[in-house]
Protein backbone atom coordinates (compact mmCIF):
# COMPACT_ATOMS: atom_id res chain seq x y z
CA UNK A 1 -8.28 -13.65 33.39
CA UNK A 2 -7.08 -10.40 31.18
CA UNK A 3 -3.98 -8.93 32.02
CA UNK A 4 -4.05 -5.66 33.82
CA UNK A 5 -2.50 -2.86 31.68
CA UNK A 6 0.40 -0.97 33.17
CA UNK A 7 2.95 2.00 32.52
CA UNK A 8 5.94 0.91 30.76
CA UNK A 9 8.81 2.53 29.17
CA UNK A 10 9.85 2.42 25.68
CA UNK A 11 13.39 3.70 23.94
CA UNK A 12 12.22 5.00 20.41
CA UNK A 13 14.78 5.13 17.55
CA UNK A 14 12.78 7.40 14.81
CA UNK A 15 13.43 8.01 11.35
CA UNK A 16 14.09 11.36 10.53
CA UNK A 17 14.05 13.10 7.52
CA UNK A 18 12.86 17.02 6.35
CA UNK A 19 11.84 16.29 2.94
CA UNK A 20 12.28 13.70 -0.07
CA UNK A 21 15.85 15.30 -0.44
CA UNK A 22 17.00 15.22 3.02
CA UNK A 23 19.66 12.60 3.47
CA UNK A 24 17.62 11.56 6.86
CA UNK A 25 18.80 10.26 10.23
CA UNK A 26 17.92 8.17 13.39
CA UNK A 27 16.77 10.16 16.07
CA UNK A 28 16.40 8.63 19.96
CA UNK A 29 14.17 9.44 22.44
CA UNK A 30 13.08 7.34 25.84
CA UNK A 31 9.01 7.42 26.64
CA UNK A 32 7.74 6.83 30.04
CA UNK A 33 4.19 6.08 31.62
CA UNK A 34 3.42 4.20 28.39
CA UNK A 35 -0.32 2.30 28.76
CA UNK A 36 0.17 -0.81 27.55
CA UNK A 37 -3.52 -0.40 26.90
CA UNK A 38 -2.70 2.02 24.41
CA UNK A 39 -2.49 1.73 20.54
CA UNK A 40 1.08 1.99 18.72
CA UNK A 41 -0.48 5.59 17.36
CA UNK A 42 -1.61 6.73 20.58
CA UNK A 43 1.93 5.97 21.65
CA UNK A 44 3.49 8.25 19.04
CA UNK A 45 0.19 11.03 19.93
CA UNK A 46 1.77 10.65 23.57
CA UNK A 47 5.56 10.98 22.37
CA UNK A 48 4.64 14.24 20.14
CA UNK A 49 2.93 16.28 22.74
CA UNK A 50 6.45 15.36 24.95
CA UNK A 51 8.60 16.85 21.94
CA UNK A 52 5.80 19.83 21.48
CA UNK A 53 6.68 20.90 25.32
CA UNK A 54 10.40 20.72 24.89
CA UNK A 55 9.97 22.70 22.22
CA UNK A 56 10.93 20.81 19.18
CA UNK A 57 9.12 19.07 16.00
CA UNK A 58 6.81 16.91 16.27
CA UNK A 59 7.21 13.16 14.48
CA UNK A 60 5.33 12.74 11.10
CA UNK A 61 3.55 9.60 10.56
CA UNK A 62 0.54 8.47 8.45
CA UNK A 63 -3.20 8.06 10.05
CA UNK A 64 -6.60 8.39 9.24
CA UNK A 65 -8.86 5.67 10.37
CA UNK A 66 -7.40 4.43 13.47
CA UNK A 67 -9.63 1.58 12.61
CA UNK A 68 -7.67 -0.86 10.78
CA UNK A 69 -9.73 0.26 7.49
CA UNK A 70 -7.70 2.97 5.56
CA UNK A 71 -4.27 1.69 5.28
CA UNK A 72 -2.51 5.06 5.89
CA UNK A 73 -0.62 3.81 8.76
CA UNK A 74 2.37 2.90 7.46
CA UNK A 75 5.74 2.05 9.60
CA UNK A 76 8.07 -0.25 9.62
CA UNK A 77 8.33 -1.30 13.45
CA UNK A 78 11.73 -3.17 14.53
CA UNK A 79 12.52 -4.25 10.70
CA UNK A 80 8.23 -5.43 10.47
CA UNK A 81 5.75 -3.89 8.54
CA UNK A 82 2.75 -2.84 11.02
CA UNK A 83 4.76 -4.55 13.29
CA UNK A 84 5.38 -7.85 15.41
CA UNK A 85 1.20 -9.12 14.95
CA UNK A 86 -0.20 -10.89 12.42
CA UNK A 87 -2.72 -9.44 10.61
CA UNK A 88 -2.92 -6.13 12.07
CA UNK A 89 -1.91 -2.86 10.78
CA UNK A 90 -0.14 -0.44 12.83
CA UNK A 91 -2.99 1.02 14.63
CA UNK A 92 -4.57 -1.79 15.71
CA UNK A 93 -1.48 -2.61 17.24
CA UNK A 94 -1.37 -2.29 21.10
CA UNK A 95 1.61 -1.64 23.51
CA UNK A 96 0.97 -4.67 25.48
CA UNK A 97 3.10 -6.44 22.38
CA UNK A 98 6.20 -4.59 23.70
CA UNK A 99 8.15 -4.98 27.17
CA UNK A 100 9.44 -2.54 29.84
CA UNK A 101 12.52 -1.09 28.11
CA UNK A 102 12.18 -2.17 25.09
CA UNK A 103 13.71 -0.13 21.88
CA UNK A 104 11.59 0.24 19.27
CA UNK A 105 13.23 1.56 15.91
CA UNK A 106 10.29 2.99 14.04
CA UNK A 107 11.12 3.52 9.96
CA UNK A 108 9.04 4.67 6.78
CA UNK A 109 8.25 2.02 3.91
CA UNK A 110 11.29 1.91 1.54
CA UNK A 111 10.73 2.11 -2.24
CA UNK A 112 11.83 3.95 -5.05
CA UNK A 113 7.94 4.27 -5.86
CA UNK A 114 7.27 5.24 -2.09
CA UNK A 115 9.23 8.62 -1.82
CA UNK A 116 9.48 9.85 2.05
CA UNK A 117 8.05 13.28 2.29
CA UNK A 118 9.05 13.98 5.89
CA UNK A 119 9.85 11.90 8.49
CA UNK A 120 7.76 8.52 8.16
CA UNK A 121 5.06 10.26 6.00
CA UNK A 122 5.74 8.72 2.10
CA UNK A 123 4.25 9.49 -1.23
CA UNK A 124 2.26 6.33 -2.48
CA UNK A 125 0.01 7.70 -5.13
CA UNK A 126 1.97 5.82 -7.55
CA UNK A 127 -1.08 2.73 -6.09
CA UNK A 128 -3.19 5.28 -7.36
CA UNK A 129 -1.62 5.61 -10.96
CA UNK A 130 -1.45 1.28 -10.84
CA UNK A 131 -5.76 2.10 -10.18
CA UNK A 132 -6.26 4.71 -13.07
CA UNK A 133 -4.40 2.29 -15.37
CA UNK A 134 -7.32 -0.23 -15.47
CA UNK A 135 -8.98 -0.84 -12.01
CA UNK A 136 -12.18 0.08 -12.88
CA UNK A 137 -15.51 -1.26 -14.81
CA UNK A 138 -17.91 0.09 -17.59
CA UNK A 139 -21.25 0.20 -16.57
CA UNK A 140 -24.89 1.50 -18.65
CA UNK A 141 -26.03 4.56 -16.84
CA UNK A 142 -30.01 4.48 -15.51
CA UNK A 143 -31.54 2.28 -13.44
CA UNK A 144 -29.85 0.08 -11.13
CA UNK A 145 -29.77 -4.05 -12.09
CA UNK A 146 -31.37 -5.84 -9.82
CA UNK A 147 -28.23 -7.99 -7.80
CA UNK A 148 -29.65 -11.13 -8.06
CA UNK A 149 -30.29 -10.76 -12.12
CA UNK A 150 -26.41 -11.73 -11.78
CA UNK A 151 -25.62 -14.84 -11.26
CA UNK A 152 -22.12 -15.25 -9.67
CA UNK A 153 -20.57 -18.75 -7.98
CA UNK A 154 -20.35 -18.29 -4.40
CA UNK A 155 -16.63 -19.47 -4.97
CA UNK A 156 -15.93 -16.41 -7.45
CA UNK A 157 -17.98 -14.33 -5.12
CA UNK A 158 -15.93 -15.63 -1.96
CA UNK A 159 -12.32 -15.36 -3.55
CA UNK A 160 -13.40 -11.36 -5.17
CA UNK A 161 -14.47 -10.24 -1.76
CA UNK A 162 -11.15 -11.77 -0.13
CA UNK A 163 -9.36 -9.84 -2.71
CA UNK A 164 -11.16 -6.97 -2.12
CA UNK A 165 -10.43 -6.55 1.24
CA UNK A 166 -6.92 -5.00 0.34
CA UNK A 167 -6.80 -1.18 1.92
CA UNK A 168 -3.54 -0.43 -0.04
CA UNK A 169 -1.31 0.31 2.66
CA UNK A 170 1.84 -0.29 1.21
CA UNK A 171 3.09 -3.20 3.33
CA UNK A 172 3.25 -6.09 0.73
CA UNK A 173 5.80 -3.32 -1.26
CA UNK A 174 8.02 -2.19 2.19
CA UNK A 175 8.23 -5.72 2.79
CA UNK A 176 9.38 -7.21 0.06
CA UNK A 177 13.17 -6.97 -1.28
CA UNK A 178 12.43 -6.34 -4.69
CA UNK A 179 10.00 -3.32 -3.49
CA UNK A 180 7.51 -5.14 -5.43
CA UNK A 181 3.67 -4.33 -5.77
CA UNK A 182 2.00 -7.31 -7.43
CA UNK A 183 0.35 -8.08 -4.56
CA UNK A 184 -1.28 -4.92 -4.24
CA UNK A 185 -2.04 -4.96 -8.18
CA UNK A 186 -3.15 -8.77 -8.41
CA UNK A 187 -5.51 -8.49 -5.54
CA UNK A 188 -7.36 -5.16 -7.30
CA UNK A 189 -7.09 -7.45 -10.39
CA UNK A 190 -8.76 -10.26 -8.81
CA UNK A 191 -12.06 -8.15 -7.31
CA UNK A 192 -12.79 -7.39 -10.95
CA UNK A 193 -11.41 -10.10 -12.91
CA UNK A 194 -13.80 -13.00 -10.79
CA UNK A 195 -16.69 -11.06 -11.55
CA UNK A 196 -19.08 -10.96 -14.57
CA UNK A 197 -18.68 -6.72 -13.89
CA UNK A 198 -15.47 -6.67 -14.50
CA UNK A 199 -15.64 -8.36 -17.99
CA UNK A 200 -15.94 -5.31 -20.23
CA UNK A 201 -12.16 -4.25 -19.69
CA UNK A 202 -10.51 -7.60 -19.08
CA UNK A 203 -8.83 -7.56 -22.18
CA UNK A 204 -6.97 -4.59 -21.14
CA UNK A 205 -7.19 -4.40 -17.67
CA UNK A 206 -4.61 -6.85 -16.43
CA UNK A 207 -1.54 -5.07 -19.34
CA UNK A 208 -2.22 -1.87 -18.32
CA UNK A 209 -1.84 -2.32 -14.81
CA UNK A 210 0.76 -4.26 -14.84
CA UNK A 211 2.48 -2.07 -17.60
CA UNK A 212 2.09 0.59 -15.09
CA UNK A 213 3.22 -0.87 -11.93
CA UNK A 214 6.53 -1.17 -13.86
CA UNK A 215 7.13 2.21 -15.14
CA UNK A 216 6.84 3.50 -11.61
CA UNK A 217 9.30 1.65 -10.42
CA UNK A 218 8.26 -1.08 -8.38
CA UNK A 219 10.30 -4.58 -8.53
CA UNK A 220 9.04 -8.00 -9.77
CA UNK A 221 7.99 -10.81 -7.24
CA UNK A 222 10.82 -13.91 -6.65
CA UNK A 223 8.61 -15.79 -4.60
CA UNK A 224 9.79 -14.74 -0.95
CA UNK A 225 5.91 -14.49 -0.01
CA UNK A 226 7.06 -11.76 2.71
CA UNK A 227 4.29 -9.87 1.22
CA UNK A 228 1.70 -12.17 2.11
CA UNK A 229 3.41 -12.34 5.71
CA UNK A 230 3.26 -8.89 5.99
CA UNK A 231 -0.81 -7.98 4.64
CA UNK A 232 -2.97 -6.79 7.48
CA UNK A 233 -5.62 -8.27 5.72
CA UNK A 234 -4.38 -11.45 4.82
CA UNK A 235 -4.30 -11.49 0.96
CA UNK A 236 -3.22 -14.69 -0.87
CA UNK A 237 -0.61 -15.15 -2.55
CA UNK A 238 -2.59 -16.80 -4.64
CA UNK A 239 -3.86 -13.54 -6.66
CA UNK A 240 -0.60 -13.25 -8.29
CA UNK A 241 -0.61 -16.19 -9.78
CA UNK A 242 -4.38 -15.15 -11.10
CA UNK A 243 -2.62 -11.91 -12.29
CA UNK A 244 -0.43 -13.76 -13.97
CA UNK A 245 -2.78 -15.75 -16.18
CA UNK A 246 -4.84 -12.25 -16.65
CA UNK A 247 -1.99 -10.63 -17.64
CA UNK A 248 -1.06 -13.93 -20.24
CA UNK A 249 -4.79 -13.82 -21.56
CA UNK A 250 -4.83 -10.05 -21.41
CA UNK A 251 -1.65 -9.79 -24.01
CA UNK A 252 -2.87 -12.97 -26.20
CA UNK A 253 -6.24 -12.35 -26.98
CA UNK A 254 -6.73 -8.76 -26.50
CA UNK A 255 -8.55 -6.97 -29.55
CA UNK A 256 -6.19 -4.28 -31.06
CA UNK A 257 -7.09 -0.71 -30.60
């Protein structure tokens, strides 16, 4: 039998902060007639229009989809990226995973690369630069090739599409203690580098965005797999190690330009 949702209340502990040079603070606030039915979002949607009425500003937080698709809602929840469930980003996330009273201490992703911009809102086009640097493929212009024209293991196709299922929300990078993004970078990596598409650039592709990724700051992996703990969508640390070998290949064999 489901449990019956209720009205709970919730202590908050929110991160702060005006702008990217604002030192930033904790700031507390108590919530009550919380559904549990509710998501984590509608939560802070319920908590804003309380601060709108007494007259003071509203919390900033990343959303878009609300449907676990985007990857723009990013908080850390009680020290967790997205949170205390597995494999669900923060707006999937439901009050019924918190108890009467709880406190909840509600922070933005921390990276060098990630730059707050107010409050819990941060600044991650620098995924978008790691992108631009080489996740992409050529193709001829004109008429579409018919799909099944290429032939592709159901293995290769399988792994690509598991790969592919990363929505760049920042998590593997706010998790991590070394702020690092290969995650993020070996999974777009692996989408292109398991597929006969994504052959024109492979020579490059892996150097550049790795190259990239560490110019803008982010740290190196040491193998504390909190990233893979962390993904909402459950990528393997497996595609690192693929990076890895891309990134080997990439800087043997490349042609020079």
């Amino acid at each position: 039998m489901a449990n019956k949702e209720k009205d709970i209340t919730v202590h908050l502990k929110l991160w702060r902060q005006k702008n990217r040079k604002d030192k930033g603070q904790f700031d507390e606030h108590t919530l009550s007639g919380v559904s549990t039915g509710s998501s984590f979002l509608e939560m802070l949607d319920q908590l804003n229009e309380q601060l709108i009425i007494e007259d003071k500003a509203p919390f900033a937080f990343d959303h878009d989809c609300r449907e676990g698709i985007c990857g723009m809602c990013s908080l850390m929840i009680n020290g967790q990226a997205h949170g205390p469930e597995k494999a669900t980003t923060t707006c999937q996330l439901h009050m019924r995973s918190f108890e009467d009273q709880d406190t909840i201490v509600i922070e933005p992703w921390r990276s060098s690369a990630f730059p707050v911009l107010k409050d819990c809102v941060v600044d991650r086009s620098a995924f978008d630069k790691v992108i631009q640097a080489g996740g992409f493929t050529s193709v001829n212009v004109g008429n579409a090739q018919d799909a099944n024209a290429i032939p592709i293991a159901k293995e290769n196709a399988d792994l690509a599409m598991d790969a592919a299922a990363c929505i760049g929300c920042g998590a593997c990078v706010a998790s991590c203690p070394n702020a690092s993004a290969m995650l993020f970078t070996s999974a777009k990596i692996s989408q292109l580098a398991l597929l006969p598409q994504g052959k024109v650039e492979a020579e490059k592709r892996a150097a550049k965005m790795v190259e990239e990724m560490d110019e803008l700051g982010f740290g190196n992996c040491s193998n504390h797999a909190e990233c893979e703990a962390s993904c909402p969508k459950e990528i393997n640390l497996s595609n690192i190690a693929r990076m890895n070998r891309e990134f080997f290949k990439s800087k043997t064999f490349s042609r020079k330009d």
